[in-house]
PDB file of N, CA and C in Angstrom:
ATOM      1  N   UNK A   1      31.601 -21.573 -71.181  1.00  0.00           N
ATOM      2  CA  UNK A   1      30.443 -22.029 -70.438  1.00  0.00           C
ATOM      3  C   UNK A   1      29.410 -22.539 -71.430  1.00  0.00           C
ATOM      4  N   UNK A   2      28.728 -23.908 -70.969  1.00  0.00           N
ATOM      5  CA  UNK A   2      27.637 -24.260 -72.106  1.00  0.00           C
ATOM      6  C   UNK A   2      26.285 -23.645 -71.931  1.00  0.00           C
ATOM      7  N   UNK A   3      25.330 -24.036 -72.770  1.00  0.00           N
ATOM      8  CA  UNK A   3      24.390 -23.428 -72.812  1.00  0.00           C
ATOM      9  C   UNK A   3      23.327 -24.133 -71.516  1.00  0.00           C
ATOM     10  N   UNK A   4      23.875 -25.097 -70.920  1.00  0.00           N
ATOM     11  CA  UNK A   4      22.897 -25.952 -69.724  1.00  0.00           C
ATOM     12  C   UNK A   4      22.974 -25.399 -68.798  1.00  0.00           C
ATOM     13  N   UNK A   5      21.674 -24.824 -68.299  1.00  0.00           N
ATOM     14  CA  UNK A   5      21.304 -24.488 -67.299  1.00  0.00           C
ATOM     15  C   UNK A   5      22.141 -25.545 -66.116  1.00  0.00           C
ATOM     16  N   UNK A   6      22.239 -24.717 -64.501  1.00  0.00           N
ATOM     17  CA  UNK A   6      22.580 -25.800 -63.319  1.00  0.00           C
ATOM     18  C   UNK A   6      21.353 -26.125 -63.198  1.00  0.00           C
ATOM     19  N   UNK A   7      21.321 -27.233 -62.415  1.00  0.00           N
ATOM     20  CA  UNK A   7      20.716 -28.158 -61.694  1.00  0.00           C
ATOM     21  C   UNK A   7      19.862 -27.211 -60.668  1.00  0.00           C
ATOM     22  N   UNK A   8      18.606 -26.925 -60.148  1.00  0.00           N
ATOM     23  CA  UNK A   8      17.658 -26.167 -58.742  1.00  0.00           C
ATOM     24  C   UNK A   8      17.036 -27.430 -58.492  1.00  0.00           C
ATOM     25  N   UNK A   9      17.946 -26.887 -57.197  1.00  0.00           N
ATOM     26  CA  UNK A   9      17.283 -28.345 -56.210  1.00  0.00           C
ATOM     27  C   UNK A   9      15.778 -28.013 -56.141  1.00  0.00           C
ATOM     28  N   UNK A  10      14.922 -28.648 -56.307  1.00  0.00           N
ATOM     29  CA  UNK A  10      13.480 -28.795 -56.104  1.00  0.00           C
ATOM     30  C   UNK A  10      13.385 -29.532 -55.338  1.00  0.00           C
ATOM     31  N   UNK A  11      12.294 -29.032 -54.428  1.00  0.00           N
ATOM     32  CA  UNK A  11      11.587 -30.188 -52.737  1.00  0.00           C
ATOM     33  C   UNK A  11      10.421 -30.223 -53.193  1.00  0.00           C
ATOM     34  N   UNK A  12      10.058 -31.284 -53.674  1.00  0.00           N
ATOM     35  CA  UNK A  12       9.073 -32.194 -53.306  1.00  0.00           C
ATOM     36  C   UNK A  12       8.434 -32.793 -52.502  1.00  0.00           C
ATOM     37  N   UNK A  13       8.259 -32.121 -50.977  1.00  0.00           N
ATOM     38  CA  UNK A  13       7.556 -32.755 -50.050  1.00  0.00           C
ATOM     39  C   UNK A  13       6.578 -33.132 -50.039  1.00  0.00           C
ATOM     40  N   UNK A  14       5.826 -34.085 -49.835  1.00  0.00           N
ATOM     41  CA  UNK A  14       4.347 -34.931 -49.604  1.00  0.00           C
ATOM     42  C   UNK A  14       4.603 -35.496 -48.267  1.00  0.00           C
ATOM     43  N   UNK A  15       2.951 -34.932 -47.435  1.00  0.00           N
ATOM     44  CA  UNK A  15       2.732 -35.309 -45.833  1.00  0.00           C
ATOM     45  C   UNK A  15       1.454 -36.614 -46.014  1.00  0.00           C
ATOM     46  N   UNK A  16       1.717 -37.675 -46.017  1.00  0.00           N
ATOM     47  CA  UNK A  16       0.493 -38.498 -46.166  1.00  0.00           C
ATOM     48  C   UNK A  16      -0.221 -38.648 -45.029  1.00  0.00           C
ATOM     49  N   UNK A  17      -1.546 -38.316 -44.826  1.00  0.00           N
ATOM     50  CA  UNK A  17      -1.995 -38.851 -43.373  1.00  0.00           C
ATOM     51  C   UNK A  17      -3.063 -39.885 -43.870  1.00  0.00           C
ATOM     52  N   UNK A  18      -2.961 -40.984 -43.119  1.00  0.00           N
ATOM     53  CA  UNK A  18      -3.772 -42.527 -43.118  1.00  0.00           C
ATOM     54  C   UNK A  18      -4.784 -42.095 -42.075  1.00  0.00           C
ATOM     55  N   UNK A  19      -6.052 -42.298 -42.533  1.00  0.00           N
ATOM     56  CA  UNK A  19      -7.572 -41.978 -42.013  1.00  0.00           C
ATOM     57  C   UNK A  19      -8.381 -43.684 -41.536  1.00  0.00           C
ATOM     58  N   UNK A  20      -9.166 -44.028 -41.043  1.00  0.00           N
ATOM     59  CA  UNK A  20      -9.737 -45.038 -40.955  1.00  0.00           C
ATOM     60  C   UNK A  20     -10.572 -44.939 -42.060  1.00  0.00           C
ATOM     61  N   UNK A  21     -11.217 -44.126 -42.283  1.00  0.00           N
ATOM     62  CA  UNK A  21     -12.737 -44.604 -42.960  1.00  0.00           C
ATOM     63  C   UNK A  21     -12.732 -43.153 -44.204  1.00  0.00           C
ATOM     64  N   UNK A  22     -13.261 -43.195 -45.214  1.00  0.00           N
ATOM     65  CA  UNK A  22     -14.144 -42.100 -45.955  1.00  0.00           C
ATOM     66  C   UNK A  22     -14.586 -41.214 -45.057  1.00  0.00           C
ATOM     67  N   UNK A  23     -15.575 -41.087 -44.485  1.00  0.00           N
ATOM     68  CA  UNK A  23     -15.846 -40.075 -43.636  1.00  0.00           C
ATOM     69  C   UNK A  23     -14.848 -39.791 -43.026  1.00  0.00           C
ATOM     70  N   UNK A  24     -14.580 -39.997 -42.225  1.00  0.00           N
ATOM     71  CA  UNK A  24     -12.889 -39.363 -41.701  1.00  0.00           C
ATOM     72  C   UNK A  24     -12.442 -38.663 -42.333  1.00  0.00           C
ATOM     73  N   UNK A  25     -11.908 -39.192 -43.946  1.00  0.00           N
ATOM     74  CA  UNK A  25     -10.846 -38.860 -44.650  1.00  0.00           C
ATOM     75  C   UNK A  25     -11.639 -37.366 -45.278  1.00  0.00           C
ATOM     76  N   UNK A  26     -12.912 -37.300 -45.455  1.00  0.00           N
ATOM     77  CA  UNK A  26     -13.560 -36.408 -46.084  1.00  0.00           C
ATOM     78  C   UNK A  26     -13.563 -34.875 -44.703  1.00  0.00           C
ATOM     79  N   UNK A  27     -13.975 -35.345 -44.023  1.00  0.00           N
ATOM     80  CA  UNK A  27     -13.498 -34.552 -42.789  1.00  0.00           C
ATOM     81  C   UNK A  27     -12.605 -33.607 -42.494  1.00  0.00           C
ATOM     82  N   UNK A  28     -11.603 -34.397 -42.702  1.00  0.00           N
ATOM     83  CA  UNK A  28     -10.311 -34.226 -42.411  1.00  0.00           C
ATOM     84  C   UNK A  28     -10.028 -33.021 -43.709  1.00  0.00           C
ATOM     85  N   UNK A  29     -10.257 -33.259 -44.731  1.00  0.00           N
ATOM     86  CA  UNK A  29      -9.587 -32.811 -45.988  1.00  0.00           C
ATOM     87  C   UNK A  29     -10.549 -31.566 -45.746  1.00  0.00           C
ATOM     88  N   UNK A  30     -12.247 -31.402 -45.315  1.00  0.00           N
ATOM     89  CA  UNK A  30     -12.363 -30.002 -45.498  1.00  0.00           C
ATOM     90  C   UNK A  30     -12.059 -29.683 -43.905  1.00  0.00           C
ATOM     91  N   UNK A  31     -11.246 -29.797 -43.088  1.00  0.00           N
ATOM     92  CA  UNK A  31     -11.059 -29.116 -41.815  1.00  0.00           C
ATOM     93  C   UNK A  31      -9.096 -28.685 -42.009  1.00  0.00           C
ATOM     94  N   UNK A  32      -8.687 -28.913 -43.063  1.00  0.00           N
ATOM     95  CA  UNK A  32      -7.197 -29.201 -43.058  1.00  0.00           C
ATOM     96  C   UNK A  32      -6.904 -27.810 -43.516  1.00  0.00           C
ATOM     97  N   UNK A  33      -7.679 -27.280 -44.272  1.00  0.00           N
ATOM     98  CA  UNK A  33      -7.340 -25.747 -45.126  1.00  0.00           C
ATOM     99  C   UNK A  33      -7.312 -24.642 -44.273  1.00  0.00           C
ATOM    100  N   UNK A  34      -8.252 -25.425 -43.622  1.00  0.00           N
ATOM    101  CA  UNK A  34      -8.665 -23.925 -42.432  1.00  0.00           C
ATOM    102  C   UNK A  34      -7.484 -23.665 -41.256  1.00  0.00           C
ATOM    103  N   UNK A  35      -7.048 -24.975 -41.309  1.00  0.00           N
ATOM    104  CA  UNK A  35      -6.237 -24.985 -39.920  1.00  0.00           C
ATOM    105  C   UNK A  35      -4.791 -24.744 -40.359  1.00  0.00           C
ATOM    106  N   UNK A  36      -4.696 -25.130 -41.378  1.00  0.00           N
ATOM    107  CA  UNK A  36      -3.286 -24.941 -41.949  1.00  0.00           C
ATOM    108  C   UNK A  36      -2.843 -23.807 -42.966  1.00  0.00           C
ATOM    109  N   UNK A  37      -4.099 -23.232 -43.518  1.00  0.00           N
ATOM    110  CA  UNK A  37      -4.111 -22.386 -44.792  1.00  0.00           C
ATOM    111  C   UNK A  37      -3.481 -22.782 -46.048  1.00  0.00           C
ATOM    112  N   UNK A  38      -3.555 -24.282 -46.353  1.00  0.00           N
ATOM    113  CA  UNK A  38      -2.827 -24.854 -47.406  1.00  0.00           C
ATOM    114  C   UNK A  38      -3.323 -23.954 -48.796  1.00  0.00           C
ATOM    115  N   UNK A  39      -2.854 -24.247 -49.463  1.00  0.00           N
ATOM    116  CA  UNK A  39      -2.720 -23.582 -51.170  1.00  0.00           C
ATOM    117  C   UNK A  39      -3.258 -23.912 -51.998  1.00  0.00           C
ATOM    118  N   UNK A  40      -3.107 -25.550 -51.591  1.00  0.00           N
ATOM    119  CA  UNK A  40      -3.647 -26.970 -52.073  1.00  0.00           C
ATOM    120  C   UNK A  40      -4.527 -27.549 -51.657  1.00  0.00           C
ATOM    121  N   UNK A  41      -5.577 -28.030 -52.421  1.00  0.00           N
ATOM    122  CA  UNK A  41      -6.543 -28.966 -51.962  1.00  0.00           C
ATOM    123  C   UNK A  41      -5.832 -30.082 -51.930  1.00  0.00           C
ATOM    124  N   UNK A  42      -5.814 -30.895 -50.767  1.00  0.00           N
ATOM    125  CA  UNK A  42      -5.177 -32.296 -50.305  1.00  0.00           C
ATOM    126  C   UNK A  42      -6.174 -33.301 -51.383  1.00  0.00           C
ATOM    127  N   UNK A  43      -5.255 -33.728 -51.587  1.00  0.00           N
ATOM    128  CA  UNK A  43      -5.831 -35.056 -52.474  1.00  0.00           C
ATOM    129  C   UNK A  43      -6.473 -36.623 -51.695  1.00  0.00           C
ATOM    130  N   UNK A  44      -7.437 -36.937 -51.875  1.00  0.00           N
ATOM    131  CA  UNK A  44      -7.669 -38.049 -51.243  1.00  0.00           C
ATOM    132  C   UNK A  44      -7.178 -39.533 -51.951  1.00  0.00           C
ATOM    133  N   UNK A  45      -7.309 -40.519 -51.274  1.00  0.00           N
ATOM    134  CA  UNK A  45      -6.865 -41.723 -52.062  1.00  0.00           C
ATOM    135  C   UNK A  45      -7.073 -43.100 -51.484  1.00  0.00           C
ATOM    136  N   UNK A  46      -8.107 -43.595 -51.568  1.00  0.00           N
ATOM    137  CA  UNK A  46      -8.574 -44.873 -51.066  1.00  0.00           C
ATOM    138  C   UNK A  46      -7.669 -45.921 -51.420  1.00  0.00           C
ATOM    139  N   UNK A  47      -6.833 -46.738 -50.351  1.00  0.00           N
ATOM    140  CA  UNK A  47      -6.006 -47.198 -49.950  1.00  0.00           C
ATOM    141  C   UNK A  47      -6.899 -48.791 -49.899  1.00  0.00           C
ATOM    142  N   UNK A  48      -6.783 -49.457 -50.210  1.00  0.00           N
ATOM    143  CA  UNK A  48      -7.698 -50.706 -50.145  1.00  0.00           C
ATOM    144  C   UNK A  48      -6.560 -51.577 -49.428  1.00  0.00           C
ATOM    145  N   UNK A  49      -6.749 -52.793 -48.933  1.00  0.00           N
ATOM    146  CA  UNK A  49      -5.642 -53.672 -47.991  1.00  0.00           C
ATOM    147  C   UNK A  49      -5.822 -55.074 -48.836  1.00  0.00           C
ATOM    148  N   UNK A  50      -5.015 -55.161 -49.209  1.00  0.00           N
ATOM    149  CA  UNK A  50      -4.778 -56.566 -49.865  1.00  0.00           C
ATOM    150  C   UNK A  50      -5.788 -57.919 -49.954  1.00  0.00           C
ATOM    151  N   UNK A  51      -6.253 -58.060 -51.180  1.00  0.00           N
ATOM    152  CA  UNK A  51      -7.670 -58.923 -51.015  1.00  0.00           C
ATOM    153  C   UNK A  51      -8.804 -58.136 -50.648  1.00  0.00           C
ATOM    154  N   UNK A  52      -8.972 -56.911 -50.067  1.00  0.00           N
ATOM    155  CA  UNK A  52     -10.254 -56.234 -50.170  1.00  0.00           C
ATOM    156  C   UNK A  52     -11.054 -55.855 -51.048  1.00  0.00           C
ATOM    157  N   UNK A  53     -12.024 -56.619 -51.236  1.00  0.00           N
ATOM    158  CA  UNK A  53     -12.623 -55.521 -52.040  1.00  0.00           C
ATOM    159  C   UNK A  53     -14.006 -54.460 -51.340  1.00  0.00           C
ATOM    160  N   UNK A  54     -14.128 -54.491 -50.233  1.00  0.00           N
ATOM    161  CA  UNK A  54     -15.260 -53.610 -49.400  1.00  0.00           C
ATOM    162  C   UNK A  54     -14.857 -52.437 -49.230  1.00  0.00           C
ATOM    163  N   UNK A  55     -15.086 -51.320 -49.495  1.00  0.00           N
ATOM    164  CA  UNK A  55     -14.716 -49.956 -48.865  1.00  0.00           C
ATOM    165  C   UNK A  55     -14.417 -49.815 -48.011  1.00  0.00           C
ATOM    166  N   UNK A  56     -15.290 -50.229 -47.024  1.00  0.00           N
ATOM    167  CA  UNK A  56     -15.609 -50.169 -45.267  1.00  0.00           C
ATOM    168  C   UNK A  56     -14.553 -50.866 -44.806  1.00  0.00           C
ATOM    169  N   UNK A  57     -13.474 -51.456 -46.074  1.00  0.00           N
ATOM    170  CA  UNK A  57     -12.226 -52.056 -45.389  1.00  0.00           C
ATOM    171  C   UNK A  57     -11.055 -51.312 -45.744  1.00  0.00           C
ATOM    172  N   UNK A  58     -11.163 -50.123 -46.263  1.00  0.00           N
ATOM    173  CA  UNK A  58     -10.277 -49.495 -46.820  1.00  0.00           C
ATOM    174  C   UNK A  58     -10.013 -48.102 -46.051  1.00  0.00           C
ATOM    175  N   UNK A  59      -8.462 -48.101 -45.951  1.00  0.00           N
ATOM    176  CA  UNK A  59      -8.069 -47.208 -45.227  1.00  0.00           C
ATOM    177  C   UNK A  59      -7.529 -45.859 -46.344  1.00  0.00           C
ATOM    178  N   UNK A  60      -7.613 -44.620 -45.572  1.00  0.00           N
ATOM    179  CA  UNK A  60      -7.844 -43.239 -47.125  1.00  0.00           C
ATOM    180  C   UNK A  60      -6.641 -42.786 -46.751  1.00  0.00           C
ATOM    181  N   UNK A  61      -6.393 -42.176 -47.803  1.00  0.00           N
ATOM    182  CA  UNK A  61      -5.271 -41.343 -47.307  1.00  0.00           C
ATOM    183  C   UNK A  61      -5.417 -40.187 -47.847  1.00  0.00           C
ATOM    184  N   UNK A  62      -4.989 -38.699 -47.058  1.00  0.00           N
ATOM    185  CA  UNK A  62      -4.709 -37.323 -47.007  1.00  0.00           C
ATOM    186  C   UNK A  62      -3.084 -36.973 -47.794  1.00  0.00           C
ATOM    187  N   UNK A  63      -3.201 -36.875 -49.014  1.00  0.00           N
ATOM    188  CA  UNK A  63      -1.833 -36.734 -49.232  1.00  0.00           C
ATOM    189  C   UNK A  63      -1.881 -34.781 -49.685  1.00  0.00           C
ATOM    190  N   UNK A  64      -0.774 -34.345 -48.965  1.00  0.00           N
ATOM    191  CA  UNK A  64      -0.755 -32.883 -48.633  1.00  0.00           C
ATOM    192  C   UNK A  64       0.729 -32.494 -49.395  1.00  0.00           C
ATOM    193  N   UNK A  65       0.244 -31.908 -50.415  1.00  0.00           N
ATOM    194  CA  UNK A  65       1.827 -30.869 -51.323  1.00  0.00           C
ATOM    195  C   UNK A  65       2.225 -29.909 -50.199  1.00  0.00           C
ATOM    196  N   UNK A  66       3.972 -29.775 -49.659  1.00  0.00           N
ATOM    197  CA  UNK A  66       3.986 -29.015 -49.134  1.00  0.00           C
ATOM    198  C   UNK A  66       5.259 -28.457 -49.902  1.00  0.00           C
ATOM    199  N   UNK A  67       5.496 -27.969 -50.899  1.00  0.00           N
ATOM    200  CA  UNK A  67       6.687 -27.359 -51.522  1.00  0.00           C
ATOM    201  C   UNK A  67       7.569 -26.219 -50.521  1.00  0.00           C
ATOM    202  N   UNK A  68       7.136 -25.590 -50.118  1.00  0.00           N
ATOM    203  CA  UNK A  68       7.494 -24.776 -49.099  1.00  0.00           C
ATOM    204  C   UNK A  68       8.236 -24.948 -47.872  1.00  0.00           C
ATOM    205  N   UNK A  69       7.691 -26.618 -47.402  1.00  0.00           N
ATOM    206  CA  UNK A  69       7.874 -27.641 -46.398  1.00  0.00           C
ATOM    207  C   UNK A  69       7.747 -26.548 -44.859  1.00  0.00           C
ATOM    208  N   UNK A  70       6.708 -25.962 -45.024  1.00  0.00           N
ATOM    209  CA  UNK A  70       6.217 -24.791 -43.813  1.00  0.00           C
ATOM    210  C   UNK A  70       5.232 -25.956 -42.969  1.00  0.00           C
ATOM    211  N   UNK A  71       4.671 -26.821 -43.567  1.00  0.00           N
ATOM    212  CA  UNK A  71       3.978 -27.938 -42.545  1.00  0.00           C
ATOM    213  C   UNK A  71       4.702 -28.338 -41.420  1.00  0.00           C
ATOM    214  N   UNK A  72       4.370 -28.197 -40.192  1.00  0.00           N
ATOM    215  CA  UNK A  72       4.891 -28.877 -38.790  1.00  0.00           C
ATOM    216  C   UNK A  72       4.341 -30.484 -38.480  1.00  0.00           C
ATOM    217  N   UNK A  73       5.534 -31.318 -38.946  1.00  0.00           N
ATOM    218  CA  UNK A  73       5.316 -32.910 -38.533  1.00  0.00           C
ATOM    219  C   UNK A  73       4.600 -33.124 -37.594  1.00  0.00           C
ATOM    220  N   UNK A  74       4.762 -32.584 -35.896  1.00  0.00           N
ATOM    221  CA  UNK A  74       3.976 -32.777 -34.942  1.00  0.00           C
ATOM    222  C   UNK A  74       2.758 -32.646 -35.166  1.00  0.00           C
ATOM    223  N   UNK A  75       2.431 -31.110 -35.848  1.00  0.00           N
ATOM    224  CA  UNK A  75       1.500 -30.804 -35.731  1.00  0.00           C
ATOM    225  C   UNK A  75       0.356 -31.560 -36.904  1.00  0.00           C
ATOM    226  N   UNK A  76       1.071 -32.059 -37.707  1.00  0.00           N
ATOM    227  CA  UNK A  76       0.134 -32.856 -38.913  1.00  0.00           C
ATOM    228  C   UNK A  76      -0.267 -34.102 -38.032  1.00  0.00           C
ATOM    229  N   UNK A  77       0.322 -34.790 -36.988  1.00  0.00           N
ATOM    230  CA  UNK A  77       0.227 -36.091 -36.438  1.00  0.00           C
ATOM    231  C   UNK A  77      -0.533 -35.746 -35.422  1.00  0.00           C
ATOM    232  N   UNK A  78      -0.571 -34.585 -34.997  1.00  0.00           N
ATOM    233  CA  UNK A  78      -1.844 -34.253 -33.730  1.00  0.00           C
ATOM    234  C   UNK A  78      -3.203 -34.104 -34.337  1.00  0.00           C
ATOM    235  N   UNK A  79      -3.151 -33.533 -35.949  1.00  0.00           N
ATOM    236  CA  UNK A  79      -4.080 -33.734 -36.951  1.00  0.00           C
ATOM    237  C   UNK A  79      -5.025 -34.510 -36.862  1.00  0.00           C
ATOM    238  N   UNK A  80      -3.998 -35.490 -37.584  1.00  0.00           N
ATOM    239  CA  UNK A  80      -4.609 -36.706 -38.006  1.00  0.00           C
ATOM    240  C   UNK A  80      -5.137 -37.858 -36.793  1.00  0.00           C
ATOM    241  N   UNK A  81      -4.364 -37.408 -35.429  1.00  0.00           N
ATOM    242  CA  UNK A  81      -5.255 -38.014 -34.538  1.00  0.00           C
ATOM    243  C   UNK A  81      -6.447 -37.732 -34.210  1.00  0.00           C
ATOM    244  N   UNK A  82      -7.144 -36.327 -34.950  1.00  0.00           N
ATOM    245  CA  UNK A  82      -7.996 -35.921 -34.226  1.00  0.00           C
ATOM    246  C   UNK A  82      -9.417 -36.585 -35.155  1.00  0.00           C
ATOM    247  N   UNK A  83      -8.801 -37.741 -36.027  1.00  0.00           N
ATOM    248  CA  UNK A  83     -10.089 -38.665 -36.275  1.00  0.00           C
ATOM    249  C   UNK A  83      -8.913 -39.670 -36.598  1.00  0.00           C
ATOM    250  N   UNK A  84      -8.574 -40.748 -35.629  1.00  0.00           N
ATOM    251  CA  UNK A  84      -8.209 -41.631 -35.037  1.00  0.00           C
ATOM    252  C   UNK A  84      -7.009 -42.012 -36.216  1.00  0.00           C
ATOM    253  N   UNK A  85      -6.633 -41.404 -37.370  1.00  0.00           N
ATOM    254  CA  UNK A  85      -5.256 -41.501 -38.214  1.00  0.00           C
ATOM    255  C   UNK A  85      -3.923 -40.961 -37.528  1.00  0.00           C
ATOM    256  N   UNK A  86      -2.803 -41.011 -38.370  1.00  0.00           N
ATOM    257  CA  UNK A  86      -1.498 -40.580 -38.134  1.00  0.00           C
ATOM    258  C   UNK A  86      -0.897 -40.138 -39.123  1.00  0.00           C
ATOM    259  N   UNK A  87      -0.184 -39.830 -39.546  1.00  0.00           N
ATOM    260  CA  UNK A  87       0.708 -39.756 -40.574  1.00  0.00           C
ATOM    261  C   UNK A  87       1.984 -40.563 -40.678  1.00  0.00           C
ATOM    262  N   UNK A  88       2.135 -40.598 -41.970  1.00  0.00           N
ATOM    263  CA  UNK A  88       2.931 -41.775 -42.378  1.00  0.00           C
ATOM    264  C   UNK A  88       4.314 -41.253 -42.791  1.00  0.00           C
ATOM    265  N   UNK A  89       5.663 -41.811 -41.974  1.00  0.00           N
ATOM    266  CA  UNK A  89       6.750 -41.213 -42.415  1.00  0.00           C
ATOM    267  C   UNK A  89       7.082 -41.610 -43.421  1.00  0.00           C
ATOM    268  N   UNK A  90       8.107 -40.630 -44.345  1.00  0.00           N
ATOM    269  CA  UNK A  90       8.668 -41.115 -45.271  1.00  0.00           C
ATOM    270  C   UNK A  90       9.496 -41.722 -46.123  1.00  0.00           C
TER     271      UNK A  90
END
């Protein structure tokens, strides 16, 4: 037998949810801990749309570590509707 370790599958899950606006996205990120008890502070990430350069045209995104993958899809998309986003499959 060699000295190489096997292969551990590692999951890498990421839940992205797409926000309309900053406020939203800021919202969202401190109402997400509470409801979910994440581990992780969700990372934000201003998403700009091609040729934008205005904020107010830029859509955010909620990107959520779920290593565990204990997050419920439905329930992240009932989320993110509840300031007019969705989540984005992968």
């Amino acid at each position: 037998m060699s000295g190489v370790a096997e292969n551990v599958l590692v999951s890498d899950v990421r839940h992205v949810l797409v926000l309309p606006d900053r406020d939203a996205a800021e919202e969202a990120a401190e109402a997400i801990g509470d409801r979910f008890g994440l581990d992780e502070e969700p990372q934000l990430v201003r998403d700009a749309l091609a040729g934008e350069d205005d904020a107010e045209d830029a859509q955010w995104l909620l990107v959520l570590t779920d290593p565990g993958e204990r997050l419920d899809s439905k329930e992240l998309d009932e989320f993110a509707g509840e300031w007019d986003g969705w989540r984005e499959e992968p």
